[in-house]
Protein backbone atom coordinates (compact mmCIF):
# COMPACT_ATOMS: atom_id res chain seq x y z
CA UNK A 1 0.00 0.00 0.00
CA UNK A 2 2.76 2.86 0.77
CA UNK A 3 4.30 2.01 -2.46
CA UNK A 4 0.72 2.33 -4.01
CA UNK A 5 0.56 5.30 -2.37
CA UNK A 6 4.12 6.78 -3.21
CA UNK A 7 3.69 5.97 -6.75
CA UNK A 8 0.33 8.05 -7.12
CA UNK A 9 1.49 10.98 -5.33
CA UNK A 10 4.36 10.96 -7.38
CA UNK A 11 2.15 10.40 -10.61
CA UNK A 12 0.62 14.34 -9.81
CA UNK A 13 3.99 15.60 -11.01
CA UNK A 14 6.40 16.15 -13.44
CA UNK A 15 9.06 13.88 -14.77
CA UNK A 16 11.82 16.11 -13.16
CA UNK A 17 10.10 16.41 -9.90
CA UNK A 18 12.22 14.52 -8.09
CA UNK A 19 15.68 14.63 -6.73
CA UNK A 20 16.26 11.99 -4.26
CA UNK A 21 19.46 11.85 -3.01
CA UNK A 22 22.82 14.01 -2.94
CA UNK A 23 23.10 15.90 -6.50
CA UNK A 24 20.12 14.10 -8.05
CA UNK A 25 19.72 10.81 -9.39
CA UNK A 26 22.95 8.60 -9.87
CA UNK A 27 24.78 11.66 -8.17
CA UNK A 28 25.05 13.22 -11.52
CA UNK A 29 23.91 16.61 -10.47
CA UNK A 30 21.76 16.70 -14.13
CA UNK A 31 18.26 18.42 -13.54
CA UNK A 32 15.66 17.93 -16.39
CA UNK A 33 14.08 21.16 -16.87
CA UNK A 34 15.72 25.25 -17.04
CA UNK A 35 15.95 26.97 -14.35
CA UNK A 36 16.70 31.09 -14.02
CA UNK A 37 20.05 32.56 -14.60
CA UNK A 38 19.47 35.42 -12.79
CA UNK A 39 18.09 35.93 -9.03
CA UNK A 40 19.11 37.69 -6.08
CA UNK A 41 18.34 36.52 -2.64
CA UNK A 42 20.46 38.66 -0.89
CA UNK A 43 18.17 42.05 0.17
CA UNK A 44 21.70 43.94 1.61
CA UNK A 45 21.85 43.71 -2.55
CA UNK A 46 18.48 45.31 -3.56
CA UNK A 47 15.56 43.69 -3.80
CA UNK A 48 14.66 40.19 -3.81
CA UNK A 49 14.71 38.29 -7.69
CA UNK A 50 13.79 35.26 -8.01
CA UNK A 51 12.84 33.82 -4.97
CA UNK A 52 9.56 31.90 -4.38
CA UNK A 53 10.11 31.37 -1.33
CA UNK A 54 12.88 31.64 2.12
CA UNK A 55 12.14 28.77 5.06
CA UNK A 56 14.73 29.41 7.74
CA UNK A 57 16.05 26.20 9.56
CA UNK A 58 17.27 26.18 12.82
CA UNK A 59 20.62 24.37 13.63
CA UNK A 60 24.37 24.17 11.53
CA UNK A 61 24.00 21.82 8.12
CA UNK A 62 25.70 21.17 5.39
CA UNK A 63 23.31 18.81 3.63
CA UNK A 64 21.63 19.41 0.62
CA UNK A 65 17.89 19.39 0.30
CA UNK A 66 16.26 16.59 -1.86
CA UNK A 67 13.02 16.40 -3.29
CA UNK A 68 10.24 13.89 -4.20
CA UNK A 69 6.51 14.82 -5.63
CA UNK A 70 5.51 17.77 -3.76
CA UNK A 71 7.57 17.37 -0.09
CA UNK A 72 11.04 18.54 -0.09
CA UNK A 73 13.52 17.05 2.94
CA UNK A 74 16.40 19.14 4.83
CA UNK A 75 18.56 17.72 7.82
CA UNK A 76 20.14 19.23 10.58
CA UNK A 77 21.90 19.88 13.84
CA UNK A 78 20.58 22.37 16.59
CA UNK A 79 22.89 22.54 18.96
CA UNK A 80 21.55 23.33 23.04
CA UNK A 81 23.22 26.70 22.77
CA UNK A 82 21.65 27.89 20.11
CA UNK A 83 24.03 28.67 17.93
CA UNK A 84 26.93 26.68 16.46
CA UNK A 85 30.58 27.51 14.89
CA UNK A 86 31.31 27.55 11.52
CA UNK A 87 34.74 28.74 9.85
CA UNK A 88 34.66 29.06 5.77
CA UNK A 89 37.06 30.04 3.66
CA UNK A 90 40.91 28.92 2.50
CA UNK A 91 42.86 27.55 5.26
CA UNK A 92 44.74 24.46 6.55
CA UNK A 93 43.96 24.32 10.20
CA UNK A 94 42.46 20.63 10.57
CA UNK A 95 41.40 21.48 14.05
CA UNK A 96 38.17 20.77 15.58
CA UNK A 97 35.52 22.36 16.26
CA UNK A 98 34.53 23.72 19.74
CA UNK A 99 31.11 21.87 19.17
CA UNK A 100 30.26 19.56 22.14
CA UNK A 101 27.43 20.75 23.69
CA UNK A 102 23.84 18.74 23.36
CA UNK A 103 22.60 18.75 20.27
CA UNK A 104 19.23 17.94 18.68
CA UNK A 105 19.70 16.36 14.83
CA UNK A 106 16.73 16.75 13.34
CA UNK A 107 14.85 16.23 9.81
CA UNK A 108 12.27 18.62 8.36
CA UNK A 109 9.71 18.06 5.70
CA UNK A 110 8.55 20.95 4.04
CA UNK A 111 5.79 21.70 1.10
CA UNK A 112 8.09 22.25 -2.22
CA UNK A 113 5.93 24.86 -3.54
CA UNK A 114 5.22 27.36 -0.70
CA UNK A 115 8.39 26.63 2.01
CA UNK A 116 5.47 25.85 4.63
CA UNK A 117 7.51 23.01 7.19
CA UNK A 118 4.78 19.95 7.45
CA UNK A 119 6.52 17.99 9.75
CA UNK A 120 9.83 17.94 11.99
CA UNK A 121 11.13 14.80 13.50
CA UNK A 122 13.87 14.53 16.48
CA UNK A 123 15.72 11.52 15.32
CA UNK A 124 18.55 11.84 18.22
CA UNK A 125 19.38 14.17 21.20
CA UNK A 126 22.75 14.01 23.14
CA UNK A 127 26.35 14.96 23.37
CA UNK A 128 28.05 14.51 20.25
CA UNK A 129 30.02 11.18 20.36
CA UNK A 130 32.91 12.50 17.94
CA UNK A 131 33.82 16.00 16.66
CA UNK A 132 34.23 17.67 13.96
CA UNK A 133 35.99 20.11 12.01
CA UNK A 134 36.18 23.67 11.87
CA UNK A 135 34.59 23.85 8.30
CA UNK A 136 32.10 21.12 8.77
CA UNK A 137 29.09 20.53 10.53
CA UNK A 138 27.47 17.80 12.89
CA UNK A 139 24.78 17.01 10.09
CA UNK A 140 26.77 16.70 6.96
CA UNK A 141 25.22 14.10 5.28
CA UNK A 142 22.06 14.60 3.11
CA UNK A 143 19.15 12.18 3.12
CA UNK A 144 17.60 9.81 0.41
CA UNK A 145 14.25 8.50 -0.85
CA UNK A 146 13.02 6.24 -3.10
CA UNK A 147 9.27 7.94 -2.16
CA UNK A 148 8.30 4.96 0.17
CA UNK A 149 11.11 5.46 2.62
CA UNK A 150 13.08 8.66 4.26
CA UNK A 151 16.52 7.62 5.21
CA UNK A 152 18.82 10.43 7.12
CA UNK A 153 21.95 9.29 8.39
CA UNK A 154 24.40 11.01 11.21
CA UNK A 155 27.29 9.16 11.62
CA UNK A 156 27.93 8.23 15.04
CA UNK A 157 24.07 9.36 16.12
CA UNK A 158 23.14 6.63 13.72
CA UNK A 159 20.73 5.92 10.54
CA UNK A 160 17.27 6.58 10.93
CA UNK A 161 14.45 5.27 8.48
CA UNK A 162 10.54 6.92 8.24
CA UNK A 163 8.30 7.19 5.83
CA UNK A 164 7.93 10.47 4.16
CA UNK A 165 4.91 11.44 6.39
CA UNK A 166 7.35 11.24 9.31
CA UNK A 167 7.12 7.89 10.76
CA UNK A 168 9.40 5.94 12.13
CA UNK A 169 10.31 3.08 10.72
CA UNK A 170 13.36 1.50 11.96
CA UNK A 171 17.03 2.80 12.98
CA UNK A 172 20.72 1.23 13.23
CA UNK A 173 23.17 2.61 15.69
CA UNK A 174 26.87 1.86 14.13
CA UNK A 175 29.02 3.03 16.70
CA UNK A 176 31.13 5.45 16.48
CA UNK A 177 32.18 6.50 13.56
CA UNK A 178 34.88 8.74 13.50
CA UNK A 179 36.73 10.48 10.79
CA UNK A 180 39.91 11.86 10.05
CA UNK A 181 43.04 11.71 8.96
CA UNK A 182 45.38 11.65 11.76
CA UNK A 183 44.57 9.96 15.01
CA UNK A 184 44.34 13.25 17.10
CA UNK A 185 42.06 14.94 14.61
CA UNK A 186 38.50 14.76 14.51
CA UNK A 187 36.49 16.12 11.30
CA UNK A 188 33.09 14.46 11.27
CA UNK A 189 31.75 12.02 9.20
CA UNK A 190 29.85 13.30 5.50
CA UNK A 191 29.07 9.94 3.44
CA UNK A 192 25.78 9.88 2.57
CA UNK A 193 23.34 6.77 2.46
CA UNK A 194 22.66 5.56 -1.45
CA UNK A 195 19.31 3.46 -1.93
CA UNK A 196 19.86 1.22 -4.80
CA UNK A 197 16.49 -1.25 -5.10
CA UNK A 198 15.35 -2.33 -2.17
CA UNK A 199 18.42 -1.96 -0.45
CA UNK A 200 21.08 0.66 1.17
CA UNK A 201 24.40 1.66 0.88
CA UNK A 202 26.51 3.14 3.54
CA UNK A 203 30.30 3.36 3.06
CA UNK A 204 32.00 4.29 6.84
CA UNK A 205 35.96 4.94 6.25
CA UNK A 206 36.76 5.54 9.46
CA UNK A 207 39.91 5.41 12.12
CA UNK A 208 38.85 2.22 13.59
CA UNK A 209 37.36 -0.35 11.85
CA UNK A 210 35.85 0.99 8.23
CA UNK A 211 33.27 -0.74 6.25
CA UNK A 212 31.17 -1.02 3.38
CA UNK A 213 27.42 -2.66 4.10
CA UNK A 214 24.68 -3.32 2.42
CA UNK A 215 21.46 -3.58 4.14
CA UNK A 216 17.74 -3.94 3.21
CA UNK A 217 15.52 -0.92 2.98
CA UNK A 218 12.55 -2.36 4.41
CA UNK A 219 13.56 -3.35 7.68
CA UNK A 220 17.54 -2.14 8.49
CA UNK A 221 19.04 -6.01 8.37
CA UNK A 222 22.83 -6.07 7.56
CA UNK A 223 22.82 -8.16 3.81
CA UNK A 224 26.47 -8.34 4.04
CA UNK A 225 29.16 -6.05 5.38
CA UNK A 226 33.01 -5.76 3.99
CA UNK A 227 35.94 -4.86 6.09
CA UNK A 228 37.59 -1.72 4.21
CA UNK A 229 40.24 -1.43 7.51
CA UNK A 230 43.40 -2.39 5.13
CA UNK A 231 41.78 -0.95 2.21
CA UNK A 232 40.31 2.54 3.50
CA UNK A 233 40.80 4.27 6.70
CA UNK A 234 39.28 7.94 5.37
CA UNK A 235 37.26 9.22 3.62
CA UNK A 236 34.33 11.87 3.21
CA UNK A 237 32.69 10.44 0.04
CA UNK A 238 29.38 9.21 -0.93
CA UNK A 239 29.72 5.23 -2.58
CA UNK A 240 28.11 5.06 -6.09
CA UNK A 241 25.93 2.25 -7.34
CA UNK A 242 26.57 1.74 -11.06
CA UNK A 243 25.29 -0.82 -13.79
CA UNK A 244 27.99 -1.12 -16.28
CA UNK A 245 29.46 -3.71 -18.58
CA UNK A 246 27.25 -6.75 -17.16
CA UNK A 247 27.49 -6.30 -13.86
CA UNK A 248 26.52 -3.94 -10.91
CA UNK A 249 29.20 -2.37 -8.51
CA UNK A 250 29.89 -0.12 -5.58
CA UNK A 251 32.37 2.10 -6.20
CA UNK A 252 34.05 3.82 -3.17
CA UNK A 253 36.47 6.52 -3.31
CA UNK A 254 38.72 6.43 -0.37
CA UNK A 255 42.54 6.29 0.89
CA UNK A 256 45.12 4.75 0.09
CA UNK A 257 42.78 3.01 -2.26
CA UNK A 258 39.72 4.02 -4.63
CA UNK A 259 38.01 0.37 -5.16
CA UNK A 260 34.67 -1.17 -6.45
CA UNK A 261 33.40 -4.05 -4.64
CA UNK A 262 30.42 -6.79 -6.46
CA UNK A 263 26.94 -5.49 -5.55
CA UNK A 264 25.43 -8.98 -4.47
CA UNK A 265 28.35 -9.72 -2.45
CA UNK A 266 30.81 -7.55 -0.97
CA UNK A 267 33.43 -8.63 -2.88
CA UNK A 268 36.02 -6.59 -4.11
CA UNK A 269 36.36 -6.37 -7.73
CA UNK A 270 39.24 -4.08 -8.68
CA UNK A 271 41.22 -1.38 -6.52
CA UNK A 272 43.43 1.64 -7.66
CA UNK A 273 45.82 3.11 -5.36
CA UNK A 274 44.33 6.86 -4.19
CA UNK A 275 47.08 9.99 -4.99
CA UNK A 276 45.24 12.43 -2.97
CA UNK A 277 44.58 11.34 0.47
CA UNK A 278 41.83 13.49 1.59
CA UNK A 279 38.74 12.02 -0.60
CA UNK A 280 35.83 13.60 -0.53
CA UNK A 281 34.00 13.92 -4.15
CA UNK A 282 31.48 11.24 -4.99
CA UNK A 283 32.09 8.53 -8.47
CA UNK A 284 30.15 9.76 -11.32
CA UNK A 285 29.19 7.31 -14.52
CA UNK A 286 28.92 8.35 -17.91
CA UNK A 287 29.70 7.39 -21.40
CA UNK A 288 30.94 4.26 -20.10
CA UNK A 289 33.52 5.32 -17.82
CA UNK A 290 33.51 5.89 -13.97
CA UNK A 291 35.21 9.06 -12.91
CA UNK A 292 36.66 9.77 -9.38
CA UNK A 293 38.65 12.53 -8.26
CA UNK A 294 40.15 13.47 -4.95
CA UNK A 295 43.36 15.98 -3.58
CA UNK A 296 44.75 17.15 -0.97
CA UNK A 297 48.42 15.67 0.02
CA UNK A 298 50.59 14.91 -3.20
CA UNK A 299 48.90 15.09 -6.37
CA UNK A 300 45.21 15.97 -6.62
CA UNK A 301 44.05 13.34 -9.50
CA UNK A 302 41.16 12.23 -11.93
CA UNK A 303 40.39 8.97 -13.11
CA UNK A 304 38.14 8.16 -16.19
CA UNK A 305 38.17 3.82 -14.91
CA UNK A 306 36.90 1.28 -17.14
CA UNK A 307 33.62 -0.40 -14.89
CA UNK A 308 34.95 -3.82 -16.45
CA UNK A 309 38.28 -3.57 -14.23
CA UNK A 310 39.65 -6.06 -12.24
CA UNK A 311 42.32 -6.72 -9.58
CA UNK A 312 45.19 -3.76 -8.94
CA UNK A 313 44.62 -0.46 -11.74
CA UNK A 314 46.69 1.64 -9.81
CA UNK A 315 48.66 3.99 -12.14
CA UNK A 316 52.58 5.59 -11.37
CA UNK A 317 53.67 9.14 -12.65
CA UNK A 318 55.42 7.96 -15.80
CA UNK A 319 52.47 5.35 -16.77
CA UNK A 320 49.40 7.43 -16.34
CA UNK A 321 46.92 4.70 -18.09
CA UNK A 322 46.52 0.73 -16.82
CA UNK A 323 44.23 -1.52 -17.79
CA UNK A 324 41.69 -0.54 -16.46
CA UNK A 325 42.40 3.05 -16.65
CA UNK A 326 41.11 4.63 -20.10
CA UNK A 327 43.00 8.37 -18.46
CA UNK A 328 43.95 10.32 -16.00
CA UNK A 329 44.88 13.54 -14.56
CA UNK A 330 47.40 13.65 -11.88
CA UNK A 331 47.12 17.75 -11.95
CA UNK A 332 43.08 18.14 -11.95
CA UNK A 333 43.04 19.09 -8.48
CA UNK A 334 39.50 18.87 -7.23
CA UNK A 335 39.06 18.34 -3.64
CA UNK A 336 35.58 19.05 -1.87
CA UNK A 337 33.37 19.46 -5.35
CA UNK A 338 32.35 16.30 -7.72
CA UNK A 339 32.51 16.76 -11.05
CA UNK A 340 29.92 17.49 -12.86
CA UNK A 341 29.23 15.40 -16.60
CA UNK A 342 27.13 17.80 -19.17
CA UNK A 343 26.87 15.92 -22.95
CA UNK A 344 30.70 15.17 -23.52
CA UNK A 345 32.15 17.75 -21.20
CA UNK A 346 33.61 17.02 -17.60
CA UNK A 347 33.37 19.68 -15.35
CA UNK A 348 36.05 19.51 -12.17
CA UNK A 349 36.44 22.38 -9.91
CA UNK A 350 38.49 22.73 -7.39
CA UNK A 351 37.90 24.60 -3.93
CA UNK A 352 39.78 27.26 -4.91
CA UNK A 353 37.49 27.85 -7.84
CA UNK A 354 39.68 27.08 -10.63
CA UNK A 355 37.47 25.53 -12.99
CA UNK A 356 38.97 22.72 -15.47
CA UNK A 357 36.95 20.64 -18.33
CA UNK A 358 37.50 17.96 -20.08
CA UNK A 359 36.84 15.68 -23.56
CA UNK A 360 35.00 13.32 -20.56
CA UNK A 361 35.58 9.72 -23.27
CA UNK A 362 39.36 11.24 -23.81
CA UNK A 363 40.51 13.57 -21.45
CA UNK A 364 41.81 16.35 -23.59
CA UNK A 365 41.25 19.24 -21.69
CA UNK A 366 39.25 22.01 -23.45
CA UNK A 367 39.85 25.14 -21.16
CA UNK A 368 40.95 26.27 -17.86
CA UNK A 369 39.27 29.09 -15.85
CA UNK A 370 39.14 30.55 -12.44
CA UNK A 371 35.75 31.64 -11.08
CA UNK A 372 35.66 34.86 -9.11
CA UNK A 373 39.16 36.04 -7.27
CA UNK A 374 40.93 33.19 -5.46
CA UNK A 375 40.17 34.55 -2.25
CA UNK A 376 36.78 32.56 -1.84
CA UNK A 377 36.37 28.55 -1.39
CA UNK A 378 34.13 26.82 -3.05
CA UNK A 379 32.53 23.35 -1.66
CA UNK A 380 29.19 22.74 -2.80
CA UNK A 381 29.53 20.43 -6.08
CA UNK A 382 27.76 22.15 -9.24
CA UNK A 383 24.34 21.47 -10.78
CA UNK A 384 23.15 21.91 -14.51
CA UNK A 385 19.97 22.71 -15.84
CA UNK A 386 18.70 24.04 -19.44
CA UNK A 387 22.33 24.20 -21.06
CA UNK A 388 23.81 26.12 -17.86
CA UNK A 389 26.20 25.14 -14.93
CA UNK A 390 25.69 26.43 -11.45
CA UNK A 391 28.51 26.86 -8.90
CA UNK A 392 28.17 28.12 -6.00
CA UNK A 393 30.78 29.61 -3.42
CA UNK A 394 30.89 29.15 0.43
CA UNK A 395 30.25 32.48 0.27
CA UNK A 396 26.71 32.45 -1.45
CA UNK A 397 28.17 33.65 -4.88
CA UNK A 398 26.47 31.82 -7.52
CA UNK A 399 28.34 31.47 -10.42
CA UNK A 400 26.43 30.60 -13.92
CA UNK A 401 28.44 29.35 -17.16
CA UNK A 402 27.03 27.72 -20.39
CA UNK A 403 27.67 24.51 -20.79
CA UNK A 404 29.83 24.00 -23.86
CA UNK A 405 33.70 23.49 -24.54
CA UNK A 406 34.63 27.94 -24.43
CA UNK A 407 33.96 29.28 -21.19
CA UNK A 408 30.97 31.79 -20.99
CA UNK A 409 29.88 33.54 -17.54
CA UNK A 410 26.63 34.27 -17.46
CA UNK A 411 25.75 35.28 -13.88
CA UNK A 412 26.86 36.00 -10.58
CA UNK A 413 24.26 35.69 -8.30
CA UNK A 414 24.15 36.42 -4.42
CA UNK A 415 22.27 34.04 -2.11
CA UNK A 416 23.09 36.72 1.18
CA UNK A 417 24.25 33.64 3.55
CA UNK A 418 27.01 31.18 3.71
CA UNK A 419 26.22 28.15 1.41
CA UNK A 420 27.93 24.58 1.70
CA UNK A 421 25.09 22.32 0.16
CA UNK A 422 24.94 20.99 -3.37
CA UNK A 423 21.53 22.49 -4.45
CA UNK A 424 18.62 20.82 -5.74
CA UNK A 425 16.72 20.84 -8.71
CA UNK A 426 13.20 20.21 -9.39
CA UNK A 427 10.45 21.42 -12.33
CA UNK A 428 12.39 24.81 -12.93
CA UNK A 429 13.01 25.47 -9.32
CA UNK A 430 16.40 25.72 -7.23
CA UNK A 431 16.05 24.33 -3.94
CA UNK A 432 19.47 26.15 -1.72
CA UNK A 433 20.45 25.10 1.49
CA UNK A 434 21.89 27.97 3.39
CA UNK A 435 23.15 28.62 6.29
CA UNK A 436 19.90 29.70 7.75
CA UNK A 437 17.07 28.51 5.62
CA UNK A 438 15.98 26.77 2.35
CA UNK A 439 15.74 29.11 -0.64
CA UNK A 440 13.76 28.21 -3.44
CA UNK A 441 14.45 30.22 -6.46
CA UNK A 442 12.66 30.04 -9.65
CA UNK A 443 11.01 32.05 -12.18
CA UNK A 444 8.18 34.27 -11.05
């Protein structure tokens, strides 16, 4: 009956309604419909352009919102103080944050076309049981859907299943789960759950004792979990599921090793030895290729991996191909963003804003260009829409470029907040996750 019941609700809408998980469907950041070029939701800038509507959300978050028929989902972290520490910008510090006072994490349902909240559930209140870093948040992850179930997961506070009228379903406490890269530093964990079929992904490269599990979506059982101790002991990054070349996979990217691991069984399939060491961007599929890219330490690289691989890929400086490496880029140097696949472009920016694309079945790169002055970082990973690519900076700049191999700017827009969250796109409409609130911004 509640799939019944999500598949008519879901009938009332669009094609391009929904937008169920971090950047979209398949992580590939693609919405179906155009959305404005223009807006301004900043009113220290003049006034408002473009903005249907402004829902503020209490708490510190940097999850993106997703969407499905007509309800669109948020997470977050209100901390018993009231207000929470947040540090943006370029820097190296990897110290934590001053961020251990109860918290409330939290998930809020709100009506897509007016911004009105319709529900708000309390999924865990406590001390924190790890911390995190300066730049990050306690609620980092973003939730998924498959528009029977509502799964939000916070690390160490544990994954939480309802249904999307706010129900609770079942949960799964993991432990802790604690992230970082050095045993004295504590940055939070960020890798969000996938739902592939009835079933749920959750990758957990952490300090002490990382895993890859699958479990069902119905009911929270573990299907099988892998060990990823020797294989992965950080990283930030979302696992994608991808159907290529016969067979379906779970591709992780982590450190020392980027792998993919048989969906039925846990088994690894192929691994490739990690140059950056800091991974954070999720694997994107397209034109029968997987890309991953990560930096930080050494070289900051991207891989264009052949979803037939098997056994060790890894590539060396002087042998940049393998065989199961079609190319690579030791130099592309994108850390926090994924990249973002448009037609036969690849679009890899790196927190600095330097923007690089790509021939994505090739690798010939077709330009080079830095997006606003250097001086701002840039974390949220970009969207497109209607023929136009949307980056935004951690300081609510939103950059708009056509999509096509010359570089074009089209827009700067201002959101007037702090912004850290992918956005979301649904029938024309930008769905932003601010610091404060959830803008939507769409044509009037």
């Amino acid at each position: 009956m509640r799939l019944l019941a999500a598949l008519l609700a879901c009938s009332c809408y669009a094609a391009d309604a929904n937008w169920p998980a971090f950047r979209g469907h398949k992580a590939d950041g693609l919405g179906a419909s155009a959305v404005p070029v223009t807006w301004n939701a900043d009113p220290s800038h003049g006034p408002l352009q473009n903005v249907l509507w402004k829902t503020p959300i209490p708490g510190l978050s940097h999850s993106s919102a997703i969407v499905w028929g007509g309800k669109l989902f948020v997470t977050t972290a209100v901390s018993s103080k009231g207000s929470a520490p947040l540090k943006v910008g370029l820097y190296g510090s990897g110290a934590s944050a001053d961020d251990s006072d109860e918290q409330s994490w939290e998930i809020y349902c709100l009506d897509k076309r007016t911004g009105r909240i319709l529900w708000q559930r309390t999924a865990y209140k406590g001390v924190p049981k790890a911390k995190r870093h300066t730049k990050a948040t306690h609620a980092n992850t973003t939730a998924a859907t498959d528009g029977r179930y509502l799964l939000a997961l916070f690390g160490s506070e544990g994954l939480y299943c309802y249904d999307l009228d706010g129900k609770l379903i079942w949960k799964k406490d993991f432990g802790l789960l604690d992230a970082g890269p050095e045993p004295d530093l504590q940055w939070g964990f960020a890798s969000s759950p996938v739902i592939y079929k009835d079933t749920v992904v959750i990758q957990a490269d952490v300090k002490q004792g990382a895993f890859l599990t699958l479990l069902s979506l119905k009911t929270g059982a573990q299907i099988w979990r892998t060990e990823r101790a020797a294989l992965s002991s950080r990283s930030w990054a979302t696992p994608a599921v991808i159907e290529a070349s016969g067979r379906t996979q779970i591709v992780t990217n982590g450190w020392p090793h980027i792998a993919g691991f048989d969906y039925a069984t846990g088994k690894e399939l192929w691994r490739l030895k990690s140059e950056g060491d800091v991974p954070v961007p999720t694997p994107v599929s397209a034109h029968g290729l997987i890309y991953v890219t990560n930096a930080h330490g050494g070289w900051a690289p991207l891989y264009a991996i052949r979803p037939d691989a098997t056994g060790d890929i890894s590539v060396t400086a002087d042998k940049r191909t393998s065989a199961g490496i079609a190319w690579s880029e030791p130099r592309n140097g994108a850390y926090m963003q994924t990249p973002l696949i448009d037609g036969d472009l690849l679009y890899s920016c790196s927190d600095r804003g330097v923007l690089k694309v790509y021939d994505a079945r090739t690798g010939e790169r077709k330009y080079e260009q830095r997006l606003g002055s250097g001086t701002t970082g840039f974390s949220a990973s970009p969207v497109a829409a209607g023929g136009k690519l949307y980056f935004s900076s951690e300081e609510g700049e939103v950059y708009v470029i056509r999509a096509g191999p010359k570089f074009e700017q089209l827009a700067v827009n201002r959101m007037g907040e702090i912004t850290m969250g992918s956005p979301a796109v649904s029938e024309g409409v930008l769905f932003f996750h601010t610091r404060g609130h959830i803008v939507a911004v769409g044509s009037k």
